[in-house]
C-alpha atoms as a PDB file:
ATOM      1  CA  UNK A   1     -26.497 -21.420  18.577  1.00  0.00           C
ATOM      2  CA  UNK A   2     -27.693 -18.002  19.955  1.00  0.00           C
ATOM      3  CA  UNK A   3     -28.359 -14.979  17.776  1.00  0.00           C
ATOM      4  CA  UNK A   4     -25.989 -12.539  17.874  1.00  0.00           C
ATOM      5  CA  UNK A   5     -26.321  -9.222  17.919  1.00  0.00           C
ATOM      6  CA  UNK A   6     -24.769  -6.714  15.045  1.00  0.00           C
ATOM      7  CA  UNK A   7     -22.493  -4.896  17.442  1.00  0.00           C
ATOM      8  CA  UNK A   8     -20.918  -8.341  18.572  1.00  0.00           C
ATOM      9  CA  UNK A   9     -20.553  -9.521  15.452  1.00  0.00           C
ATOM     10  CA  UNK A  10     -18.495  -6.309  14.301  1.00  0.00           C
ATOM     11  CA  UNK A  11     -16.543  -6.855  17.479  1.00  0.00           C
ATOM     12  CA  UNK A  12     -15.629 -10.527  16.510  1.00  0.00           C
ATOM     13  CA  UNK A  13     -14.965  -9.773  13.134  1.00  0.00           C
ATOM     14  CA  UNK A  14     -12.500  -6.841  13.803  1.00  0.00           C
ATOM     15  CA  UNK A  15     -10.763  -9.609  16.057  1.00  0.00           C
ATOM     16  CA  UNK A  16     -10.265 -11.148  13.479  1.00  0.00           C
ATOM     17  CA  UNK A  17      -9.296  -8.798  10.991  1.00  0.00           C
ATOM     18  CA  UNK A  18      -6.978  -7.672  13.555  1.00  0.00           C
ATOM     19  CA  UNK A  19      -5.164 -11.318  13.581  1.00  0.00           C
ATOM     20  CA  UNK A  20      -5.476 -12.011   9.722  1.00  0.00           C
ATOM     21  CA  UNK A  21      -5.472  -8.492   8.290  1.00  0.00           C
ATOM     22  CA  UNK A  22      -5.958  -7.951   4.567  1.00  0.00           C
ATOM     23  CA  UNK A  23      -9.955  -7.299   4.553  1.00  0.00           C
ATOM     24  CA  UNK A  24     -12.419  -5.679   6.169  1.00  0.00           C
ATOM     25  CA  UNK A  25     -16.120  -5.772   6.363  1.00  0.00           C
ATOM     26  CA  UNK A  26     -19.637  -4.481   5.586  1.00  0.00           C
ATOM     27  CA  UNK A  27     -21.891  -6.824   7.650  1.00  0.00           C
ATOM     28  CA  UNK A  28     -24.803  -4.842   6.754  1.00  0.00           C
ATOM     29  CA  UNK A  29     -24.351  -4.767   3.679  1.00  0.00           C
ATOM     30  CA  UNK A  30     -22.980  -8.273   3.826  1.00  0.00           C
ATOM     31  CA  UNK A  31     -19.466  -7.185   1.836  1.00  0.00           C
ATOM     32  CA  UNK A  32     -16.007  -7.921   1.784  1.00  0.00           C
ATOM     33  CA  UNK A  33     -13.671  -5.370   0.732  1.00  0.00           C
ATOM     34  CA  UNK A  34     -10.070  -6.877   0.035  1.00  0.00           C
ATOM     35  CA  UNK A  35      -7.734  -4.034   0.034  1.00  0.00           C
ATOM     36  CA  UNK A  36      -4.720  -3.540  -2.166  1.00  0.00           C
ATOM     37  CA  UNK A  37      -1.230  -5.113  -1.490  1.00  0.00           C
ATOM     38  CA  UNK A  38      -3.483  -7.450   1.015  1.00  0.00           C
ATOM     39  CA  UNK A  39      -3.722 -10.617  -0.613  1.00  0.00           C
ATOM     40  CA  UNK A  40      -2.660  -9.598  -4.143  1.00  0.00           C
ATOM     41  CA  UNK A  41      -2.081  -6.109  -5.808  1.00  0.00           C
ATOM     42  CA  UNK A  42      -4.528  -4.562  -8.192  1.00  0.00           C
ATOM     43  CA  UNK A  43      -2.897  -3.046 -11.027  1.00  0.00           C
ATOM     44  CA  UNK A  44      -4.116  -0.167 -13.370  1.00  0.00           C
ATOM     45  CA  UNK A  45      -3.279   0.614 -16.687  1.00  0.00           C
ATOM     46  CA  UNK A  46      -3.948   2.940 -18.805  1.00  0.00           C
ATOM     47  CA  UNK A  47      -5.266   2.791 -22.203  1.00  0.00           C
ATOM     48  CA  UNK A  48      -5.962   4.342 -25.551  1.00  0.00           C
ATOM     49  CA  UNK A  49      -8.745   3.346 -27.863  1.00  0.00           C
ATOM     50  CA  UNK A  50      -9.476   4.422 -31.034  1.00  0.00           C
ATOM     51  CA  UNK A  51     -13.074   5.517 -31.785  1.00  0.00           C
ATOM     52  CA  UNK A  52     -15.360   3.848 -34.378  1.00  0.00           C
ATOM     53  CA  UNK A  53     -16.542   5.558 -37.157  1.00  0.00           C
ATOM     54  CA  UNK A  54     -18.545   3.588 -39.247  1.00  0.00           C
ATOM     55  CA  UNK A  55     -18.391  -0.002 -40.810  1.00  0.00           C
ATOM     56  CA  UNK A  56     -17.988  -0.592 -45.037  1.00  0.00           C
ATOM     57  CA  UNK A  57     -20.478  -3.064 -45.903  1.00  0.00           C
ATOM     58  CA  UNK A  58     -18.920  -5.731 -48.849  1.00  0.00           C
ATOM     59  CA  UNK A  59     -20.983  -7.842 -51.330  1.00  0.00           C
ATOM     60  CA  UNK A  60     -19.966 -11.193 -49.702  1.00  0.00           C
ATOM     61  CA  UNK A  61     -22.383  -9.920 -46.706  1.00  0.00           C
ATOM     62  CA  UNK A  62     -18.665  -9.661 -44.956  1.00  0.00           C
ATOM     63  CA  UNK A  63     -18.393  -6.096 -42.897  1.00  0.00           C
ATOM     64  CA  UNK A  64     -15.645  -3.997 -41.687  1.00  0.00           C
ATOM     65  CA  UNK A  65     -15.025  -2.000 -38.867  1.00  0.00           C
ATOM     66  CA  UNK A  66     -13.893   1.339 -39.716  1.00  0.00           C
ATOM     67  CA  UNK A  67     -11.693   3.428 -36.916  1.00  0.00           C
ATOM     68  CA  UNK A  68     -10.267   6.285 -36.526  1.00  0.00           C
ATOM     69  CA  UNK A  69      -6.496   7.434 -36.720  1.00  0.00           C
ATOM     70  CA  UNK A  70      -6.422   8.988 -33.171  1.00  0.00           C
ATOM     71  CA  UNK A  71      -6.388   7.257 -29.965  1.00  0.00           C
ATOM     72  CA  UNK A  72      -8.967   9.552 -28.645  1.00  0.00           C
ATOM     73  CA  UNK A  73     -10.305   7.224 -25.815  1.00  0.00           C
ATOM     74  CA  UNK A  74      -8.962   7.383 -22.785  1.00  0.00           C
ATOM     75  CA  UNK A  75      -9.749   5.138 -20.134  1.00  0.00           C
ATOM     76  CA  UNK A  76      -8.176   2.430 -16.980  1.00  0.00           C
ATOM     77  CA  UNK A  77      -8.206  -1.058 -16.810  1.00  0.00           C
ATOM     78  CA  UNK A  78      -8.161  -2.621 -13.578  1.00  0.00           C
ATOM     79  CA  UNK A  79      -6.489  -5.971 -12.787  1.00  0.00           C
ATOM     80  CA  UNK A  80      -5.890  -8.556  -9.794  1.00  0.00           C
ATOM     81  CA  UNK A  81      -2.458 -10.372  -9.735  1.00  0.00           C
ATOM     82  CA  UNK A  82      -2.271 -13.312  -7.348  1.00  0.00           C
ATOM     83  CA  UNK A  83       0.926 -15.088  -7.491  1.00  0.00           C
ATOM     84  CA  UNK A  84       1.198 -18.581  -7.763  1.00  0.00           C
ATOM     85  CA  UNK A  85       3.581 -19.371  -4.908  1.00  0.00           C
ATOM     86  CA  UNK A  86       0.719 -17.861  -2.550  1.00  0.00           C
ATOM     87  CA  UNK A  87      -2.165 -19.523  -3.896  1.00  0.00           C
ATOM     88  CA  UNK A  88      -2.504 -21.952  -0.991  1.00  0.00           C
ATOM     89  CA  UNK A  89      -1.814 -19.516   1.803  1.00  0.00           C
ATOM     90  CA  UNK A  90      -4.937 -17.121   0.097  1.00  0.00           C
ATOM     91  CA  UNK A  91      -6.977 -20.362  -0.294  1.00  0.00           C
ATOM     92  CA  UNK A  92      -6.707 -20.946   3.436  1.00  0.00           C
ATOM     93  CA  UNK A  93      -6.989 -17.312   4.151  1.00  0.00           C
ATOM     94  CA  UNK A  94     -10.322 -17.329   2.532  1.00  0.00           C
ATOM     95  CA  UNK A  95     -11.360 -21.137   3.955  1.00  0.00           C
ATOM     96  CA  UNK A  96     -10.471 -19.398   7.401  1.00  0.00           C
ATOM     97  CA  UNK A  97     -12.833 -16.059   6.780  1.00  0.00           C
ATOM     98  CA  UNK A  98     -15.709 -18.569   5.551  1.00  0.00           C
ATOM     99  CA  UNK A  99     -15.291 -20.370   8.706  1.00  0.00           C
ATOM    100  CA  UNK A 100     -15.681 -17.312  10.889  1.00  0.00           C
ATOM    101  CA  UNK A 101     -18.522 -15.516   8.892  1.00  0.00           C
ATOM    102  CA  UNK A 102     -20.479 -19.053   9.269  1.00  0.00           C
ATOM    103  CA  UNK A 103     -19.924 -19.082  12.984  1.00  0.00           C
ATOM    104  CA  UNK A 104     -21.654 -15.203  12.832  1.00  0.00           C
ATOM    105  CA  UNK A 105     -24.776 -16.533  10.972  1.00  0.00           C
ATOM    106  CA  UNK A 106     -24.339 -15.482   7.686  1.00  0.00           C
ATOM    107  CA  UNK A 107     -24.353 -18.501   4.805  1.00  0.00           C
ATOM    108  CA  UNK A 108     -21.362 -17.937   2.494  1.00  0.00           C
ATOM    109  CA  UNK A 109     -22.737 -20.870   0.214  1.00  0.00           C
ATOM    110  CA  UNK A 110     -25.915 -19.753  -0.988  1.00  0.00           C
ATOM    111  CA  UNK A 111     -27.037 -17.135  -3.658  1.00  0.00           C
ATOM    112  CA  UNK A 112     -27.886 -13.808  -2.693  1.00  0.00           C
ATOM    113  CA  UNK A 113     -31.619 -13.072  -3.756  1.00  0.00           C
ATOM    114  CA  UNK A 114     -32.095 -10.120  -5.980  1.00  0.00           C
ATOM    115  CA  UNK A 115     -29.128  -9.516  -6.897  1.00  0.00           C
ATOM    116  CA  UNK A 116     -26.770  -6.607  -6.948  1.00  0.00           C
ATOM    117  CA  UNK A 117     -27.070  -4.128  -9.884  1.00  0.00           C
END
């Protein structure tokens, strides 16, 4: 197989996209990015935590956490709902993207080296 070049490669994977929809990509960076109501729908929520204070130390070598009254924390939690009924269809969705980013070169099975921090 010939080496492509990056421009093609963006071409034939905006084809795509354009035919399956849902994601986009970052072949520099060698991403995915799966966009919201796409495959599934990421849900936040927000919530309160209360802040901790200090911990009470007992003979028995047993310790307790001590908190405070206020929910003073603030923050989001982030999560991914898939639904079952369309666990096949995103299965094949993402057997379908494999296939096409291992026609463009790129090895979808194997670690990447170094890491990402």
């Amino acid at each position: 197989m010939k080496k492509l070049s990056l421009k093609k490669k963006e071409e034939i994977a905006k084809e795509w996209v354009k035919n399956h929809g849902a994601a986009s990509f970052d072949l520099e960076k060698r991403d995915i990015i799966l966009h919201d109501g796409g495959l599934f729908v990421i849900e936040a929520k927000k919530i309160k935590l209360r802040k901790i204070i200090g911990y009470k130390r007992y003979p028995n070598r047993i310790s307790e956490v001590l908190f405070s009254k206020k929910k003073i924390i603030s923050s989001v939690e982030y999560t991914a709902v898939i639904w079952f009924e369309e666990l096949d269809e995103t299965i094949a969705y993402f057997k379908n993207m494999k296939r096409m980013l291992n026609k463009l070169g790129y090895n979808t099975g194997k670690k990447r080296k170094g890491g990402r921090n």
